[in-house]
N, C-alpha and C. Protein backbone atom coordinates (compact mmCIF):
# COMPACT_ATOMS: atom_id res chain seq x y z
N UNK A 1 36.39 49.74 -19.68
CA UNK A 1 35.68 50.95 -19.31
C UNK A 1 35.96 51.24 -17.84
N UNK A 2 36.18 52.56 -17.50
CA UNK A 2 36.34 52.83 -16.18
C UNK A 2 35.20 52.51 -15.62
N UNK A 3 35.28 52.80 -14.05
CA UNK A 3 34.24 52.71 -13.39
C UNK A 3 33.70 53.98 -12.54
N UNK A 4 34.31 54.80 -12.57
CA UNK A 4 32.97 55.81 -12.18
C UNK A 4 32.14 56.11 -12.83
N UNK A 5 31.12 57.06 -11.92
CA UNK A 5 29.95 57.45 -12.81
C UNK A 5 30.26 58.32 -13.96
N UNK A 6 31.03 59.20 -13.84
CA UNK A 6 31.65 60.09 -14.56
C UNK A 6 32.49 60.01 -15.99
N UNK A 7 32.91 58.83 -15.55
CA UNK A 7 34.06 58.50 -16.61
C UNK A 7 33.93 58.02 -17.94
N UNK A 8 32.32 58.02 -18.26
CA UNK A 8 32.00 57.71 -19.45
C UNK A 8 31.83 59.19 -20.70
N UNK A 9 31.99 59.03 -22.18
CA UNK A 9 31.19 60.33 -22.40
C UNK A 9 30.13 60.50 -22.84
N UNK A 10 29.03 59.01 -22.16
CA UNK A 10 27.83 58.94 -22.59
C UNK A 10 27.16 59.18 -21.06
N UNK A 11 26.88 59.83 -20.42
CA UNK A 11 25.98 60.13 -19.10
C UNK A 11 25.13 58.99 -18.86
N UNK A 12 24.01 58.80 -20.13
CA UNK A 12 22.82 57.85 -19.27
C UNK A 12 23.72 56.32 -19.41
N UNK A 13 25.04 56.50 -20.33
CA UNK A 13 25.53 54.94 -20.37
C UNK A 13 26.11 54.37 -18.97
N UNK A 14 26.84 55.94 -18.23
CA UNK A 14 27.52 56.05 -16.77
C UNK A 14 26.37 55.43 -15.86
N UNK A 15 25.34 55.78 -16.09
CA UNK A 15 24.17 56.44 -14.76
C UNK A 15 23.42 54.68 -15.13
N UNK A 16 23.28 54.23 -16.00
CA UNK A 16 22.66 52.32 -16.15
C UNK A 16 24.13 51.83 -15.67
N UNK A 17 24.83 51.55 -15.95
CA UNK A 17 26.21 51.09 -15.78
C UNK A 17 25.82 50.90 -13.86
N UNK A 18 26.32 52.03 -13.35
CA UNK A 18 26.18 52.22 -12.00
C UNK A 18 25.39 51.09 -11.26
N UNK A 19 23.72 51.54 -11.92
CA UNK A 19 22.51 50.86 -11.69
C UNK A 19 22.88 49.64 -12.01
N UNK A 20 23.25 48.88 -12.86
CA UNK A 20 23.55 47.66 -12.99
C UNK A 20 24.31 47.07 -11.82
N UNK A 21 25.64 47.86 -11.91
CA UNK A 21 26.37 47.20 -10.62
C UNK A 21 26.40 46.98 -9.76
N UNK A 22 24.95 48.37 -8.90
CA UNK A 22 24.46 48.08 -7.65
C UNK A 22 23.84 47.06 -7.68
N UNK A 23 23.02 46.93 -8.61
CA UNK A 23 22.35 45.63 -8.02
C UNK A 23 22.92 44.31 -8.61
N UNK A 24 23.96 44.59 -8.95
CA UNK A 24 24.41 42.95 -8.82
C UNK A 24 25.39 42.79 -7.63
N UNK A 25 26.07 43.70 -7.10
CA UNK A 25 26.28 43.91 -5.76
C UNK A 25 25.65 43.20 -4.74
N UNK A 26 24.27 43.85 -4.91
CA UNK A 26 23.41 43.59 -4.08
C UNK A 26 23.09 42.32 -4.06
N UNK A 27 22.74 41.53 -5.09
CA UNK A 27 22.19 40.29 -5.55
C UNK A 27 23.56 39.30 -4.59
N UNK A 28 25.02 39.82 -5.16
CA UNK A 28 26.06 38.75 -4.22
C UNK A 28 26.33 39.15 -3.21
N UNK A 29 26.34 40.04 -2.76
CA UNK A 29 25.64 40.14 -1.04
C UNK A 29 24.79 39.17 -0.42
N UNK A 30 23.50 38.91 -1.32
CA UNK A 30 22.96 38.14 -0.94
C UNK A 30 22.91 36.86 -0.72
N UNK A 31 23.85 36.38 -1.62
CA UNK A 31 23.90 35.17 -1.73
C UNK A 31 25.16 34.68 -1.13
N UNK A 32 25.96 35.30 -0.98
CA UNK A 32 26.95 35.22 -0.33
C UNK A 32 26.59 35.53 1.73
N UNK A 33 25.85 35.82 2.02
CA UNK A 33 25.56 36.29 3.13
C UNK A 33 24.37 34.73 3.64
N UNK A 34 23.88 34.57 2.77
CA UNK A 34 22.83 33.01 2.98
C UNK A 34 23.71 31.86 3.12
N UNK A 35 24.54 31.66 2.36
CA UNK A 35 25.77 30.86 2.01
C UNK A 35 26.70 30.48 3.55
N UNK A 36 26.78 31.90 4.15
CA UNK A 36 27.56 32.27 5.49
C UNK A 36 26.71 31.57 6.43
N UNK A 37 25.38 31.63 6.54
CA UNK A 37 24.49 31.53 7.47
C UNK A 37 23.92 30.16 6.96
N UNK A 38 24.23 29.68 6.14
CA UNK A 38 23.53 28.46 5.81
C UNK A 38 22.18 28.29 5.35
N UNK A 39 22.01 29.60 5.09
CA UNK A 39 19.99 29.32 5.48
C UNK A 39 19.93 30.03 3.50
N UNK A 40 18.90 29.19 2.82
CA UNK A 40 18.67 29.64 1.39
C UNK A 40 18.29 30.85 1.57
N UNK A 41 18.40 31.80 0.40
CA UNK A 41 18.26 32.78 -0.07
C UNK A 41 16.99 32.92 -0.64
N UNK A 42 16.20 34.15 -0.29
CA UNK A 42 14.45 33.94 -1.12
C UNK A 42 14.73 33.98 -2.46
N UNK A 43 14.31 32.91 -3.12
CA UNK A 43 13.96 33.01 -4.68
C UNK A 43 13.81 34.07 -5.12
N UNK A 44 12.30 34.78 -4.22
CA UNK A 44 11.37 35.62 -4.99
C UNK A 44 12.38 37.04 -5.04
N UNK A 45 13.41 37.24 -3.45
CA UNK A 45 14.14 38.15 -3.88
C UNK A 45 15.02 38.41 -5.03
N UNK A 46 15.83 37.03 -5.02
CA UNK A 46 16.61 36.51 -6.03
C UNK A 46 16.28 37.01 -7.10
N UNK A 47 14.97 36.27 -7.49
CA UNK A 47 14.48 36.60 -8.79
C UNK A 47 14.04 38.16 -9.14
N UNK A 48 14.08 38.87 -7.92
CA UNK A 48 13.64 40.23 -8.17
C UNK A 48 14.83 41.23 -8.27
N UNK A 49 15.93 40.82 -7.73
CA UNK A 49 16.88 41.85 -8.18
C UNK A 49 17.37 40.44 -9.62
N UNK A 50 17.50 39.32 -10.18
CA UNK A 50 17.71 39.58 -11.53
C UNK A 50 16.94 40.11 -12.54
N UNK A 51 16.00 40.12 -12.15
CA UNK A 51 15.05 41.11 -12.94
C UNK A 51 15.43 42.62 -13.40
N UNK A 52 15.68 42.91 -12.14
CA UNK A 52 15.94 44.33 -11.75
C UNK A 52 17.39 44.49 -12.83
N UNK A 53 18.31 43.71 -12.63
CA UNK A 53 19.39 43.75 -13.56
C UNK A 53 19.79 43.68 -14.92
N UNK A 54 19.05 42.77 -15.26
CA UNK A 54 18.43 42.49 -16.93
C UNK A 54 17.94 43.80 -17.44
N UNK A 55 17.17 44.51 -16.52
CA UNK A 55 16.53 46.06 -17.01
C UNK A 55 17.61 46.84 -17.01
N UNK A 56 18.26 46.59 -16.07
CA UNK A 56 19.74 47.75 -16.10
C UNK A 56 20.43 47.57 -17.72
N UNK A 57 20.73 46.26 -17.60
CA UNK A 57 21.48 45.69 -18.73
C UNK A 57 20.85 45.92 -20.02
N UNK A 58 19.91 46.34 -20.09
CA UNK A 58 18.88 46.50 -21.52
C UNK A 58 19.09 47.92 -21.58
N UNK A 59 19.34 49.03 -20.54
CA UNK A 59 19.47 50.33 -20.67
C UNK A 59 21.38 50.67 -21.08
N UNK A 60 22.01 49.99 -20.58
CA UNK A 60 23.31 49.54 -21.00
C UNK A 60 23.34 49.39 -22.20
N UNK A 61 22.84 48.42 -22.95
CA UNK A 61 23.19 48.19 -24.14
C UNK A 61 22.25 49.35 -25.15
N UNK A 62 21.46 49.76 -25.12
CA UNK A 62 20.87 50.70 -25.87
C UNK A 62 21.76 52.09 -25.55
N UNK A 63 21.87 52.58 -24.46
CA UNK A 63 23.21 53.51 -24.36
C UNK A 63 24.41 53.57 -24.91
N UNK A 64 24.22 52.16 -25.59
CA UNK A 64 25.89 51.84 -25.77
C UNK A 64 26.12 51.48 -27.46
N UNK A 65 24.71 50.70 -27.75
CA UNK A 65 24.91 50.33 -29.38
C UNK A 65 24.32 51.06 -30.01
N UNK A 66 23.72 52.13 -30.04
CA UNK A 66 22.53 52.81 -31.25
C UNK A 66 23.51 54.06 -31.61
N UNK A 67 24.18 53.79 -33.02
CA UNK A 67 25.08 54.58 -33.32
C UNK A 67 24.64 55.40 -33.73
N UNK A 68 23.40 55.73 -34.13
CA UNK A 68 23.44 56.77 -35.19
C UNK A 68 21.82 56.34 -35.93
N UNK A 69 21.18 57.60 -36.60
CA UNK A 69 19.81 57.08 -37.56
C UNK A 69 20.33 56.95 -38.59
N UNK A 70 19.88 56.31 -39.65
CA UNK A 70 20.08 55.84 -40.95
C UNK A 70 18.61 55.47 -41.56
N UNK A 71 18.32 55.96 -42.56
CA UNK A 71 17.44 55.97 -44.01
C UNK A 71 18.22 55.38 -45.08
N UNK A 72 17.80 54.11 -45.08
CA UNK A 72 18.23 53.37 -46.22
C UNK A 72 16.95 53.44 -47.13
N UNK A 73 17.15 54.18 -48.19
CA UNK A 73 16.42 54.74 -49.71
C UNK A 73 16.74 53.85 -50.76
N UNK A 74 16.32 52.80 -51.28
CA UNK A 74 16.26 51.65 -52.79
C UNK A 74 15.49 51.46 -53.29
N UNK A 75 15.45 51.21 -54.40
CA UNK A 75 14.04 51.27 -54.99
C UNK A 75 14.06 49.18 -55.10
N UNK A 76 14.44 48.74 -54.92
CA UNK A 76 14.53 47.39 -53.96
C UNK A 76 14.30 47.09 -53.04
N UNK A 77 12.91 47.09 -52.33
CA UNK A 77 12.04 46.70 -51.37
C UNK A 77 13.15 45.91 -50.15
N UNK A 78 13.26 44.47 -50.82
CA UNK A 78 13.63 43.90 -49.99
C UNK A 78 14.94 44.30 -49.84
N UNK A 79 16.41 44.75 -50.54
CA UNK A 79 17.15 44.99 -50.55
C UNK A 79 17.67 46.02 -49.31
N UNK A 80 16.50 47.16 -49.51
CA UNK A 80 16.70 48.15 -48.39
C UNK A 80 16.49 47.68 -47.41
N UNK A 81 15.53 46.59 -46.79
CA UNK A 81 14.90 46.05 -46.21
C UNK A 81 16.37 45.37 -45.27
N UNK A 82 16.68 44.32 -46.15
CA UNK A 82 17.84 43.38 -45.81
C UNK A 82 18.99 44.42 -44.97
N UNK A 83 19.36 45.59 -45.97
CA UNK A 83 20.40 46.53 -44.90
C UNK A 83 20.07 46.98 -44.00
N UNK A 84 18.71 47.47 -44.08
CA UNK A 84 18.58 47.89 -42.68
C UNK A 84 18.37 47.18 -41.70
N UNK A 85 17.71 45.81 -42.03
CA UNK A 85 18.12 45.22 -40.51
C UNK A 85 19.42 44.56 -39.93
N UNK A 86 20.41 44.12 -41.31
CA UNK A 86 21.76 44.23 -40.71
C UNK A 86 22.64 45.58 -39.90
N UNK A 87 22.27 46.97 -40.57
CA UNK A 87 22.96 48.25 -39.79
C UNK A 87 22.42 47.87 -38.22
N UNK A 88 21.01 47.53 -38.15
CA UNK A 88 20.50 47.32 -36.84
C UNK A 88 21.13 46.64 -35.93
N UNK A 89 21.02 44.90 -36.20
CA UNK A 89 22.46 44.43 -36.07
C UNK A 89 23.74 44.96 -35.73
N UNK A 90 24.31 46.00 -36.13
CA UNK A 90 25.58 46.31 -35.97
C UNK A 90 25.31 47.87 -35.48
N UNK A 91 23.92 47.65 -34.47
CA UNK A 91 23.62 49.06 -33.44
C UNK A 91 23.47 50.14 -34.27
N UNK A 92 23.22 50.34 -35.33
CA UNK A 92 22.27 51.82 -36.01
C UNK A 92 20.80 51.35 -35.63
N UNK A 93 20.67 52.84 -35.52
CA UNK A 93 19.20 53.26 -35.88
C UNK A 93 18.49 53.12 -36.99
N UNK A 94 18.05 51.91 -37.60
CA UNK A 94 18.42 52.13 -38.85
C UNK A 94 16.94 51.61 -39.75
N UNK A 95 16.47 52.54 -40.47
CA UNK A 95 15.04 52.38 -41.10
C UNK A 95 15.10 52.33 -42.80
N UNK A 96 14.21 51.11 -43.21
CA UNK A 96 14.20 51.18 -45.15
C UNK A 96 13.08 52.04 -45.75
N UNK A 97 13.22 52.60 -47.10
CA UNK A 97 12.20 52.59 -47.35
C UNK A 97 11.98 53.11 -49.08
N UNK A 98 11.29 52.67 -49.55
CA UNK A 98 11.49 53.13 -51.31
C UNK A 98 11.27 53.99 -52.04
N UNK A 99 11.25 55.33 -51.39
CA UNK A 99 11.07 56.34 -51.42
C UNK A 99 11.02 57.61 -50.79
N UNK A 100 11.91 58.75 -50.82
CA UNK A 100 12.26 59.83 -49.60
C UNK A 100 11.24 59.82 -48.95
N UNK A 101 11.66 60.02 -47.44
CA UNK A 101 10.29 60.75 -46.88
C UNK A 101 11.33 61.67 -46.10
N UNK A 102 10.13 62.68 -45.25
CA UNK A 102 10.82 63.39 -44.41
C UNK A 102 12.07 62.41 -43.36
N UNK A 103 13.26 63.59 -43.16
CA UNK A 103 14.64 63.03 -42.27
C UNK A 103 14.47 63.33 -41.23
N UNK A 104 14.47 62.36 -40.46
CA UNK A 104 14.81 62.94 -38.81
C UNK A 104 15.89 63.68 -38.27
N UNK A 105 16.34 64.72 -37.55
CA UNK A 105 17.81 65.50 -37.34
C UNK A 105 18.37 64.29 -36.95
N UNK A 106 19.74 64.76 -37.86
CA UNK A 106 20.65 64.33 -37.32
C UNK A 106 20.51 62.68 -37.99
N UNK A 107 19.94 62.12 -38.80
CA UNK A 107 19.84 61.07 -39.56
C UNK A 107 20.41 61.11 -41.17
N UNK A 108 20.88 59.98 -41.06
CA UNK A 108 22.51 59.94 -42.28
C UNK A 108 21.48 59.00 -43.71
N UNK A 109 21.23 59.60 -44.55
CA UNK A 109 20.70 59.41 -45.50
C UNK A 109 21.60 58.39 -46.66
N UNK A 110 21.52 56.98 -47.05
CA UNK A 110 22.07 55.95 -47.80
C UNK A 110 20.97 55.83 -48.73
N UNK A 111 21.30 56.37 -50.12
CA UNK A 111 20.51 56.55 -51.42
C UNK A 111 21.07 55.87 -52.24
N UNK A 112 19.75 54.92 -53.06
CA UNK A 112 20.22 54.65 -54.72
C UNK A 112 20.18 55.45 -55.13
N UNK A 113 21.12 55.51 -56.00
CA UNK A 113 21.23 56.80 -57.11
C UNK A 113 20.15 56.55 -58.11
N UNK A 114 19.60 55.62 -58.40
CA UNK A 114 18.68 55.00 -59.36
C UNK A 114 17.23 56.10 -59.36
N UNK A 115 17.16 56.39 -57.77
CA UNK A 115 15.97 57.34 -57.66
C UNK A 115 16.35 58.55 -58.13
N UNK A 116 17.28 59.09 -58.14
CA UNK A 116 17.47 60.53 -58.42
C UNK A 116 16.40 61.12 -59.98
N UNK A 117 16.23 60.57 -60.63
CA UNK A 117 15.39 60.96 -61.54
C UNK A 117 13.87 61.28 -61.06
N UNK A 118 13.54 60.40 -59.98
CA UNK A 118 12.03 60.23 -59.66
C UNK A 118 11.42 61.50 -58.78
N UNK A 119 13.22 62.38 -58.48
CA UNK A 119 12.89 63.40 -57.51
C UNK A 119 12.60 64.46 -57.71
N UNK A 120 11.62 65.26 -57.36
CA UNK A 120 11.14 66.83 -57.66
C UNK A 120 12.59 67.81 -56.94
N UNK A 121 12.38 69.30 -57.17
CA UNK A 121 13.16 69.90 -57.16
C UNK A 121 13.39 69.76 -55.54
N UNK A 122 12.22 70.14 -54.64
CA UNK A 122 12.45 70.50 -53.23
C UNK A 122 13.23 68.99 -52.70
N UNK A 123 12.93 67.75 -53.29
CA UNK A 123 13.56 66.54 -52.60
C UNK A 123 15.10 66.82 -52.96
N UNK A 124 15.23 67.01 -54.39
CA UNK A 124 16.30 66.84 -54.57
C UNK A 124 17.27 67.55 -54.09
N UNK A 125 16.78 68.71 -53.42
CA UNK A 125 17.46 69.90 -52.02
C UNK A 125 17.20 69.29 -51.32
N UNK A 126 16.15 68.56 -50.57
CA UNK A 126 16.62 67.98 -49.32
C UNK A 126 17.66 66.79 -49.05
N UNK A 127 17.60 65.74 -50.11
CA UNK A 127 18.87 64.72 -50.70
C UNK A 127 20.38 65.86 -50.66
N UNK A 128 20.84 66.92 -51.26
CA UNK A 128 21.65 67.48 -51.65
C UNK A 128 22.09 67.53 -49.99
N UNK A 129 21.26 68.17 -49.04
CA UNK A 129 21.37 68.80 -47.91
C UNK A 129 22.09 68.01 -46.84
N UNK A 130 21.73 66.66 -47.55
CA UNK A 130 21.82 65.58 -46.26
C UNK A 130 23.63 64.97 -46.51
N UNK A 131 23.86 65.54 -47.67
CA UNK A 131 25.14 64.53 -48.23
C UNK A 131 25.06 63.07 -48.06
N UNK A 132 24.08 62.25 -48.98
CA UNK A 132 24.11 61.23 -48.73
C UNK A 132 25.44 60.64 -49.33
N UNK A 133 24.98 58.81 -48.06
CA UNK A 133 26.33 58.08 -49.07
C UNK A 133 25.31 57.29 -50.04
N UNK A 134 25.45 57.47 -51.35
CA UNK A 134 25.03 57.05 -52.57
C UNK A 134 25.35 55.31 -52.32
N UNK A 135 25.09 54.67 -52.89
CA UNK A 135 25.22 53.35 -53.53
C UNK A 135 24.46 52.63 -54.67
N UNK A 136 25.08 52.11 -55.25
CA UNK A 136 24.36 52.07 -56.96
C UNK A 136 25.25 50.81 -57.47
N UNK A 137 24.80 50.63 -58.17
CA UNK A 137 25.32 49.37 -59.32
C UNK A 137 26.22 50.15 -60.26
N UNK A 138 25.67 50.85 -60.80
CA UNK A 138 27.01 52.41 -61.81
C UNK A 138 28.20 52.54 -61.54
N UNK A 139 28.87 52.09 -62.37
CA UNK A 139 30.26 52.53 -62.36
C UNK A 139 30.79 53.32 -62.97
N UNK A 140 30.01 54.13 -64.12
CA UNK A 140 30.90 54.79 -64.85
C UNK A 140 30.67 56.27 -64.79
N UNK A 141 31.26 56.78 -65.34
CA UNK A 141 31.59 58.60 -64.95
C UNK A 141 30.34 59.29 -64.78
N UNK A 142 29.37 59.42 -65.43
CA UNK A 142 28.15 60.02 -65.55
C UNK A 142 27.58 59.87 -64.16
N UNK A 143 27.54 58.67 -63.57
CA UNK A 143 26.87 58.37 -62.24
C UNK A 143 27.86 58.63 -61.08
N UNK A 144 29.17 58.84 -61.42
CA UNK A 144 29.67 59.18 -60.25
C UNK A 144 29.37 60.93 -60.44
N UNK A 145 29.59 61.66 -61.79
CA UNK A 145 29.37 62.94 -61.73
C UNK A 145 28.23 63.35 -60.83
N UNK A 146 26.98 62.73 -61.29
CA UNK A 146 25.65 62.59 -60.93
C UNK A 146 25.61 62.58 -59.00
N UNK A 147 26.41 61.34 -58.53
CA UNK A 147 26.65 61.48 -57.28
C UNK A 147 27.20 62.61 -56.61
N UNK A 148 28.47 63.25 -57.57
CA UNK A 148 29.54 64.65 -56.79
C UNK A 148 28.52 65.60 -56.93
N UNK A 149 27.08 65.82 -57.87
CA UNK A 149 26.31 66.99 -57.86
C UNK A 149 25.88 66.72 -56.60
N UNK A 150 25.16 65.61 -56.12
CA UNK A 150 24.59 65.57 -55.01
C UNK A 150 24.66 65.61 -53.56
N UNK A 151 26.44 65.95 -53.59
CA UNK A 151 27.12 65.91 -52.44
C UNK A 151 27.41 64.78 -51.79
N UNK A 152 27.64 63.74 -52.56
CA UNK A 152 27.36 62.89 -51.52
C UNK A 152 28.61 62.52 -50.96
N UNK A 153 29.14 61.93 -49.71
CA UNK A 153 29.57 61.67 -48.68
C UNK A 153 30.72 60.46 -49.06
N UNK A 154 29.58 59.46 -50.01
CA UNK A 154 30.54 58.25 -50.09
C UNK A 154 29.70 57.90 -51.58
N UNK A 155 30.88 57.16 -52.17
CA UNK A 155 30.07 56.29 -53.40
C UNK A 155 30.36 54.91 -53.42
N UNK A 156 29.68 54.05 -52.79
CA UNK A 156 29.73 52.66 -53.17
C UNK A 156 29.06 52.01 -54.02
N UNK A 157 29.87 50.87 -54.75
CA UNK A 157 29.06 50.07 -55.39
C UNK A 157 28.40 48.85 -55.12
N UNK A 158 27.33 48.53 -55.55
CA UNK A 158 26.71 47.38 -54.87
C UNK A 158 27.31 46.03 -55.86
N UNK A 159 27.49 44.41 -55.54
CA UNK A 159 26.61 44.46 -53.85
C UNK A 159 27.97 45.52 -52.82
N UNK A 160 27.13 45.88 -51.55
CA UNK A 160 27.97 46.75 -50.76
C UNK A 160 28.24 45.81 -49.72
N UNK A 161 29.29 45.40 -48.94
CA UNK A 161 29.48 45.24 -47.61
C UNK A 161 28.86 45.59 -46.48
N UNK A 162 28.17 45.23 -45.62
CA UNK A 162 28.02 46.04 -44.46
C UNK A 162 29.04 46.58 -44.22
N UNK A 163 30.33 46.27 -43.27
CA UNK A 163 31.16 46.54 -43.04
C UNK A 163 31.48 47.91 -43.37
N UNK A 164 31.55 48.27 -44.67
CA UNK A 164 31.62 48.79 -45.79
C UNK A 164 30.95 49.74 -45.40
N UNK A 165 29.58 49.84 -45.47
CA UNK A 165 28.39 50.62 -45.26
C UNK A 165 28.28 51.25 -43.98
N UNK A 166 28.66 50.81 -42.79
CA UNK A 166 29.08 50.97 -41.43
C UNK A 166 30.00 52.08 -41.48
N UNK A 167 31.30 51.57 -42.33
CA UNK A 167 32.30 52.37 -42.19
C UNK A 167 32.11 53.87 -42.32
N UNK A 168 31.51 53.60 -43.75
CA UNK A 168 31.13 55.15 -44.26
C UNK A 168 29.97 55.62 -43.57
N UNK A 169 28.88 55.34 -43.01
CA UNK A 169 27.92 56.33 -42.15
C UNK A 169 28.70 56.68 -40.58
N UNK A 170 29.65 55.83 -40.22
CA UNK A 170 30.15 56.86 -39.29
C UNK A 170 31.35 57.52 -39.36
N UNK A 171 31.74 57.46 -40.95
CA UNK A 171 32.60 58.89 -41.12
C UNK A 171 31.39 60.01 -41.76
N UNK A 172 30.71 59.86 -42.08
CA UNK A 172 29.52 60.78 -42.19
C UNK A 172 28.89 60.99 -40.67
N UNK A 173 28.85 60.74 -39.54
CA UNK A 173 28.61 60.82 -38.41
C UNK A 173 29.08 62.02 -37.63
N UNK A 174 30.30 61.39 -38.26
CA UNK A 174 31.50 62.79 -37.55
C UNK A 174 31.93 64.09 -38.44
């Protein structure tokens, strides 16, 4: 990654980045300048710009890993459960749950197809809207038809890969 402030095309990732570096700058300044003079360095400063840096570094990495929202929809509790805290893991935004609820903008909708029966007309326009990526146990024509009504994005079969699952919400991303 470059190093100006500028040179990122995430702004607040540029603007923590910066903040980070000053103060670790600062921090070997310090210690390097005690070192010269022989005389210890205050702890309490010490300890206050790593502090100070760790916070930088926590705004860094949230600038840097949260790819995207994701609604993982299964009618498998724990199942949805399990992906979504691996997408998390691998920096999505990423929430389960066993049944539609309202989408946040701009959040990439991963549906069993299994629910599609359970859905009233207005869900099943808001599902249509979102182009989810489907995933299902179904392999055969009816359920993929079932999926192309619904627009969806991607059709995997389970079990799914993360990897897998990754791949396809950020070609649905873009």
């Amino acid at each position: 990654m470059a190093s100006g402030i500028g040179s990122s095309p995430k702004p607040e990732l540029a603007a923590a980045l910066h903040r980070l570096r000053s103060t670790l700058a600062r921090l070997k300044a310090e210690i390097e300048l005690a070192l010269a003079d022989g005389v210890g360095p205050s702890p309490e400063r010490l300890l206050e710009d790593v502090r100070e840096a760790l916070s930088f570094l926590g705004e860094v990495e949230d600038a840097s890993h949260l790819r995207g929202a994701v609604l993982v929809v299964d009618d498998d509790a724990r199942l949805a459960d399990i992906t979504a805290r691996g997408l998390r893991r691998m920096g999505f935004d990423a929430d389960s749950a066993v049944a539609l609820r309202a989408m946040r903008a701009g959040e990439v909708l991963v549906f069993d197809l299994s629910l599609v029966d359970a859905l009233d007309g207005p869900a099943y326009q808001q599902v249509q809207a979102t182009r989810p990526i489907v995933v299902t146990g179904a392999t055969d024509p009816a359920s993929r038809a079932l999926a192309a009504a619904l627009g969806a994005s991607d059709y995997l079969v389970k079990p799914v890969e993360l990897e897998e699952l990754a791949a396809a919400i950020t070609r649905r991303m873009t």
